[in-house]
N, C-alpha and C. Protein backbone atom coordinates (compact mmCIF):
# COMPACT_ATOMS: atom_id res chain seq x y z
N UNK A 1 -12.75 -16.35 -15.86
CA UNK A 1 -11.61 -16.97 -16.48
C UNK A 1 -11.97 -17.53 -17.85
N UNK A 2 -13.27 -17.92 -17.93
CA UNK A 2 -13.70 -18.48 -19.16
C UNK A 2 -13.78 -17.50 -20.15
N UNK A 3 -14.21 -16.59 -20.26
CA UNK A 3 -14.07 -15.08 -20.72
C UNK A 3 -12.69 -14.80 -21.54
N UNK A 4 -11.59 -15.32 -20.62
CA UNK A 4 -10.11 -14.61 -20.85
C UNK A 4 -9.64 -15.77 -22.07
N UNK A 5 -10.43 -16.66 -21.67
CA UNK A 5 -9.55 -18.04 -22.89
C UNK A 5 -10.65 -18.07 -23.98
N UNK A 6 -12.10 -17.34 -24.08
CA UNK A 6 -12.48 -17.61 -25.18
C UNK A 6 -12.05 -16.38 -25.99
N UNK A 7 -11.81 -14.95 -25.10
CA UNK A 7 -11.16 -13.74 -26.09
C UNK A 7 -9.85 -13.94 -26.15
N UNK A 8 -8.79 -14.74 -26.07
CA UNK A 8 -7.37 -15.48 -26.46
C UNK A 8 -8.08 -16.22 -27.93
N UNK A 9 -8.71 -17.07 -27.67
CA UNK A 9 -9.52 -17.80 -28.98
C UNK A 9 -9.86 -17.07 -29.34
N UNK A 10 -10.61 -15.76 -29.55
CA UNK A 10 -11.22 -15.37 -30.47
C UNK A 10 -9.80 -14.46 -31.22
N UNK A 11 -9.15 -13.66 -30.93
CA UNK A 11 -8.22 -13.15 -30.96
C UNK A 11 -7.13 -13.95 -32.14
N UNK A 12 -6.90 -15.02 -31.73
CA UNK A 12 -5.95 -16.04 -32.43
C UNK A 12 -6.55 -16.21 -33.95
N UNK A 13 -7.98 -16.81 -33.50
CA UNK A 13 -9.35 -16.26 -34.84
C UNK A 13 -9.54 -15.58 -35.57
N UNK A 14 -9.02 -14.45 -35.15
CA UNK A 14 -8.94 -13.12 -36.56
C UNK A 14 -7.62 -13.04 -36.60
N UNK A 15 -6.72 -12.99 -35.81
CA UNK A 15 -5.38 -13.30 -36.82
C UNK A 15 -4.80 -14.38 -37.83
N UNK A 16 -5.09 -15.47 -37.38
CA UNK A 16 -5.54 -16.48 -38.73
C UNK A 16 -6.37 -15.59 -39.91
N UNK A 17 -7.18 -15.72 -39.65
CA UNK A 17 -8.49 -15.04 -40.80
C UNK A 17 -7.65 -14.20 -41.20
N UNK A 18 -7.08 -13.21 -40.73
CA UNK A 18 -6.52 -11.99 -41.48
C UNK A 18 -5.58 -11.96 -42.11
N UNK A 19 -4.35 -12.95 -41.74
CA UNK A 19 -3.17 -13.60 -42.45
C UNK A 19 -3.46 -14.33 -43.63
N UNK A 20 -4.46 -15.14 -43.27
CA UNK A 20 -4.99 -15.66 -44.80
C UNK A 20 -5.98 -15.13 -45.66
N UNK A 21 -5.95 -14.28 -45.19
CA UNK A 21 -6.68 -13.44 -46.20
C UNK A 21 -6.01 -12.26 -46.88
N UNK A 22 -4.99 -11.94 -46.12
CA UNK A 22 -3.63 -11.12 -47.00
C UNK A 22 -3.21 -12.22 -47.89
N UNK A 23 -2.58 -13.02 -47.48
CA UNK A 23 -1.75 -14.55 -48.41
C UNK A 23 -2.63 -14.44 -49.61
N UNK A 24 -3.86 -15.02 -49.28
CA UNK A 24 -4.69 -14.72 -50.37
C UNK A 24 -4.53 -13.63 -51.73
N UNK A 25 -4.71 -12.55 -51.08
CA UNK A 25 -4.83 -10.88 -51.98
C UNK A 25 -3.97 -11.17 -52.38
N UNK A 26 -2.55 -11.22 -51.67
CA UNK A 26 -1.46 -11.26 -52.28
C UNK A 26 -0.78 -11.86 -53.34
N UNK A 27 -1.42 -13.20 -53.30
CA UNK A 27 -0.99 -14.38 -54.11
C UNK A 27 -1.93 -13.81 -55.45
N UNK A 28 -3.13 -13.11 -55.60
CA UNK A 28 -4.11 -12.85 -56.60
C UNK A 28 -3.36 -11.76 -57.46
N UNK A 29 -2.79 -10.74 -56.84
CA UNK A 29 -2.51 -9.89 -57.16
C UNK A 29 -0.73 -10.39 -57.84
N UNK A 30 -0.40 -11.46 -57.68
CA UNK A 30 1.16 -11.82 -58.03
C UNK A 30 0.85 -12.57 -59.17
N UNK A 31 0.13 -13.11 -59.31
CA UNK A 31 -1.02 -13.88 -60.63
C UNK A 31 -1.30 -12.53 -61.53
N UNK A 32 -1.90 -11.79 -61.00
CA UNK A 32 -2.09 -10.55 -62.24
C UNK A 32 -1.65 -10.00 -62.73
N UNK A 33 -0.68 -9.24 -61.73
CA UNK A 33 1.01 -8.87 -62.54
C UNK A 33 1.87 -9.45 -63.05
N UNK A 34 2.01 -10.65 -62.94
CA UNK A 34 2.93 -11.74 -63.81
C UNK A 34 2.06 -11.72 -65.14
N UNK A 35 0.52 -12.22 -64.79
CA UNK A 35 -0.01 -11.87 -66.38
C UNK A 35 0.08 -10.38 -67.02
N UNK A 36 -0.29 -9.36 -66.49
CA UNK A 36 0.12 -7.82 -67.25
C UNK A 36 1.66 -8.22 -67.55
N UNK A 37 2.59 -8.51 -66.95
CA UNK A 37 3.94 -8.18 -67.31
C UNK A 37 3.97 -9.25 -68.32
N UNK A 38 3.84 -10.67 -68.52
CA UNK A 38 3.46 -11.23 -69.53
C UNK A 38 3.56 -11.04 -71.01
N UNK A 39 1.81 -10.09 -70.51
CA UNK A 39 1.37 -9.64 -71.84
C UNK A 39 1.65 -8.34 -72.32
N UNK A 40 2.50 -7.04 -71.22
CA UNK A 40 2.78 -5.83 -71.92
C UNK A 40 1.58 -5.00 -71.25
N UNK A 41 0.70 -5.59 -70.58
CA UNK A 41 -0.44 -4.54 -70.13
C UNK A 41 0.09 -3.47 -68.85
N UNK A 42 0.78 -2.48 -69.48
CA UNK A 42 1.06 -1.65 -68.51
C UNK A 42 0.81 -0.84 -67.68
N UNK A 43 -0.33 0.16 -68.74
CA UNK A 43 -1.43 0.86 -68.25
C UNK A 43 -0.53 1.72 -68.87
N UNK A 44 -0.41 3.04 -67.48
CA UNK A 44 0.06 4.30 -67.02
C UNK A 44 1.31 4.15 -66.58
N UNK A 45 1.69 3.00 -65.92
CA UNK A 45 2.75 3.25 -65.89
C UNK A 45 4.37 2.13 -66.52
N UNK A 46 5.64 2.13 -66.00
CA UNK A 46 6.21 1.49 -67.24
C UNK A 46 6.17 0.13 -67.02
N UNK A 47 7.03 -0.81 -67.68
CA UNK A 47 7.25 -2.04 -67.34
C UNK A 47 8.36 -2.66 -66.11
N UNK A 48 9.48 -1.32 -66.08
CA UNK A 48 10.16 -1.26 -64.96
C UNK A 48 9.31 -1.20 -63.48
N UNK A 49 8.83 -0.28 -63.53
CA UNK A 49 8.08 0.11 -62.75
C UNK A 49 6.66 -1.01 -62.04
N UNK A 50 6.11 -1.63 -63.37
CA UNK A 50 5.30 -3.02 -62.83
C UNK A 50 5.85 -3.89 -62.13
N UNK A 51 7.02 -4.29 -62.76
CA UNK A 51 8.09 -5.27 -62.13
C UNK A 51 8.62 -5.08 -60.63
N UNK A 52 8.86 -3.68 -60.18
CA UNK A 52 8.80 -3.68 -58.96
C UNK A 52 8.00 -3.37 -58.28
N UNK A 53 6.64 -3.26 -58.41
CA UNK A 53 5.50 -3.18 -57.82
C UNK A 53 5.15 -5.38 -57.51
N UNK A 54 5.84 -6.07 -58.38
CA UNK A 54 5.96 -7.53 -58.33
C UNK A 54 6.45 -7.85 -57.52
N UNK A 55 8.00 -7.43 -57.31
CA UNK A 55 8.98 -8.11 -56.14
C UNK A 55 8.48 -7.46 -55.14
N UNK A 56 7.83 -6.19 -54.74
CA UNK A 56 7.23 -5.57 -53.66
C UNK A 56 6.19 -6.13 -52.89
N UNK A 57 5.17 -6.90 -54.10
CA UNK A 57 4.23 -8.06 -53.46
C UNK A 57 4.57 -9.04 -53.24
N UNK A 58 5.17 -9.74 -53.60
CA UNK A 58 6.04 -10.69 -53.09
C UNK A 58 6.95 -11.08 -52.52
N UNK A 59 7.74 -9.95 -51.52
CA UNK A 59 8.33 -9.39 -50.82
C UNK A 59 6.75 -9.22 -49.34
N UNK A 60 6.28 -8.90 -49.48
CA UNK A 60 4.98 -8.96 -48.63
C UNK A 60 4.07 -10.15 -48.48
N UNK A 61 3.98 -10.58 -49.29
CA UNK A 61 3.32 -12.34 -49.44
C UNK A 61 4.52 -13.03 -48.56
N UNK A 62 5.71 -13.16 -48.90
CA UNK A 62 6.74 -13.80 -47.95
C UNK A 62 6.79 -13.38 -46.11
N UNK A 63 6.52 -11.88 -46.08
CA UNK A 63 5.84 -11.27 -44.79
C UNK A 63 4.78 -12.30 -44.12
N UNK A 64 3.99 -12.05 -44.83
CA UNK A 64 2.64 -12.63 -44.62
C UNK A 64 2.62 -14.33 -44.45
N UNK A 65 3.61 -14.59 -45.24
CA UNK A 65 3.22 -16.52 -44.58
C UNK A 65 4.48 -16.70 -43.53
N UNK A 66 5.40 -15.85 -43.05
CA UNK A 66 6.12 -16.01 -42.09
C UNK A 66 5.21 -15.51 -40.83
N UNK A 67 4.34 -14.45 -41.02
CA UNK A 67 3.45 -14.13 -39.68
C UNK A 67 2.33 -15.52 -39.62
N UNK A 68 2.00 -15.97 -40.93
CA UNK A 68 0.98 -16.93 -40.67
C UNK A 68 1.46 -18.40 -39.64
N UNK A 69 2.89 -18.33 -40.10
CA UNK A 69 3.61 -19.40 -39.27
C UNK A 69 3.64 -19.42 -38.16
N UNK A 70 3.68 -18.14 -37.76
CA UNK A 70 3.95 -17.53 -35.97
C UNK A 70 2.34 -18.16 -35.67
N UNK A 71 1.46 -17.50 -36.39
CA UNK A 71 -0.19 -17.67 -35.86
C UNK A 71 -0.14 -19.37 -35.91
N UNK A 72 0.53 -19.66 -36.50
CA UNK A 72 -0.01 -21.49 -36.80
C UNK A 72 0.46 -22.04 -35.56
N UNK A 73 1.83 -21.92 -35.05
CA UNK A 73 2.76 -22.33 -34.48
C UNK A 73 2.20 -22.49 -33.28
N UNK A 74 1.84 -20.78 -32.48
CA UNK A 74 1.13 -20.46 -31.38
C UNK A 74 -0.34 -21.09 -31.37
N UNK A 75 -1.44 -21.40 -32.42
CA UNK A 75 -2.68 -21.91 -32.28
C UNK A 75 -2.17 -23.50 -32.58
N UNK A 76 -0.73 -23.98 -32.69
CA UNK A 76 -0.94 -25.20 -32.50
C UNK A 76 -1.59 -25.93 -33.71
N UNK A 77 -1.53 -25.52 -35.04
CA UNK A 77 -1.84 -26.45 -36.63
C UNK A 77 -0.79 -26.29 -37.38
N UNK A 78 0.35 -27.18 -37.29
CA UNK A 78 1.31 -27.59 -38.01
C UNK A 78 1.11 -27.79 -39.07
N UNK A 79 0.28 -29.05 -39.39
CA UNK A 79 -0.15 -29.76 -40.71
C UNK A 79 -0.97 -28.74 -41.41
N UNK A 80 -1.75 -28.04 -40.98
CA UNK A 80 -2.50 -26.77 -41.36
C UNK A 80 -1.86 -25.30 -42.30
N UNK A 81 -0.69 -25.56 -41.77
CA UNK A 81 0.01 -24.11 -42.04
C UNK A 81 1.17 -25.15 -43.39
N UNK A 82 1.77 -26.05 -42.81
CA UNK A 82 2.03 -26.96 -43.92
C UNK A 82 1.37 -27.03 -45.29
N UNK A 83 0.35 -27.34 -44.94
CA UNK A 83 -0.58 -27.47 -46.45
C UNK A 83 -0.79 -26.17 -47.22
N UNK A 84 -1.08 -25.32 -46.26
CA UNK A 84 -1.59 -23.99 -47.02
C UNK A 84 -0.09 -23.48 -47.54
N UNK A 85 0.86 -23.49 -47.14
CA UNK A 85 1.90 -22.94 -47.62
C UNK A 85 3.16 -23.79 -48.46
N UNK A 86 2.78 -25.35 -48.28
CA UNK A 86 3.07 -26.28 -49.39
C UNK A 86 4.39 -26.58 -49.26
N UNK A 87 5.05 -26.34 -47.93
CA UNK A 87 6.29 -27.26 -47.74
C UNK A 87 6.23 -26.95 -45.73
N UNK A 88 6.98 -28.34 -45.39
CA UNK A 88 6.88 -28.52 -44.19
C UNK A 88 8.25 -28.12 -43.70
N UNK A 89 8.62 -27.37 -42.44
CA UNK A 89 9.56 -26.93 -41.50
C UNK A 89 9.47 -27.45 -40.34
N UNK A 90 11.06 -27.26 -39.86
CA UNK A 90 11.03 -27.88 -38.50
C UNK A 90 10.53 -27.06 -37.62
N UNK A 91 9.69 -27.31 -37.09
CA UNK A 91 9.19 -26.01 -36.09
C UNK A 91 9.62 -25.75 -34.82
N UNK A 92 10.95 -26.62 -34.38
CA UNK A 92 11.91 -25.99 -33.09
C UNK A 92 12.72 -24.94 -33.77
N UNK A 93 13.54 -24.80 -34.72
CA UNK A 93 13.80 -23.50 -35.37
C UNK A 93 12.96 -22.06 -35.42
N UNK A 94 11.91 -23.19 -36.04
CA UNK A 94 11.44 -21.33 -36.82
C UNK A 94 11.15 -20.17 -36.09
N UNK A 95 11.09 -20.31 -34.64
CA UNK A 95 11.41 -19.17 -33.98
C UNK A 95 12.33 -18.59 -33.73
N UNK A 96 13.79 -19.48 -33.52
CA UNK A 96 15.03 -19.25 -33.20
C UNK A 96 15.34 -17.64 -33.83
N UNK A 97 16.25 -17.28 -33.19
CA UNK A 97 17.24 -15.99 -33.78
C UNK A 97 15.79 -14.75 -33.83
């Protein structure tokens, strides 16, 4: 039985880790393209085209801290998932619907 609750823990462990570590990429990569679009650095392809490669990551970053919520919610760190994501929710909702 001890077995079954430390691979539940470990499990919960890399989904954390992995959620924040997308959030992460994501947030790096929304920083870089705001600076290319900024400054005109387009490359290869256009400026239309950067721009929705923008709302597309950030459209996925929003993915990503709604799954991190689920992981927070279920491992039980409110204040945790609060901080990292920088505003607090009621958390009898956020499962609803």
């Amino acid at each position: 039985m001890k077995f079954l609750i430390t691979m539940k823990e470990t499990i919960k462990l890399k989904a954390h880790d992995k959620a924040m570590a997308q959030i992460h990429a994501n947030q790096l990569k929304i920083r870089q393209l705001e600076y290319d679009i900024e400054r005109g650095n387009t490359g290869s392809v256009t400026l239309h085209e950067l721009e929705l490669v923008l709302r597309g990551t950030k459209r996925e970053l929003e993915t990503w801290n709604y799954i991190m919520k689920l992981i927070e919610l279920d491992y039980g760190k409110h204040d945790y998932v609060d901080e990292i994501l920088g505003y607090q929710r009621s958390y009898d909702t956020a499962t609803a619907g």
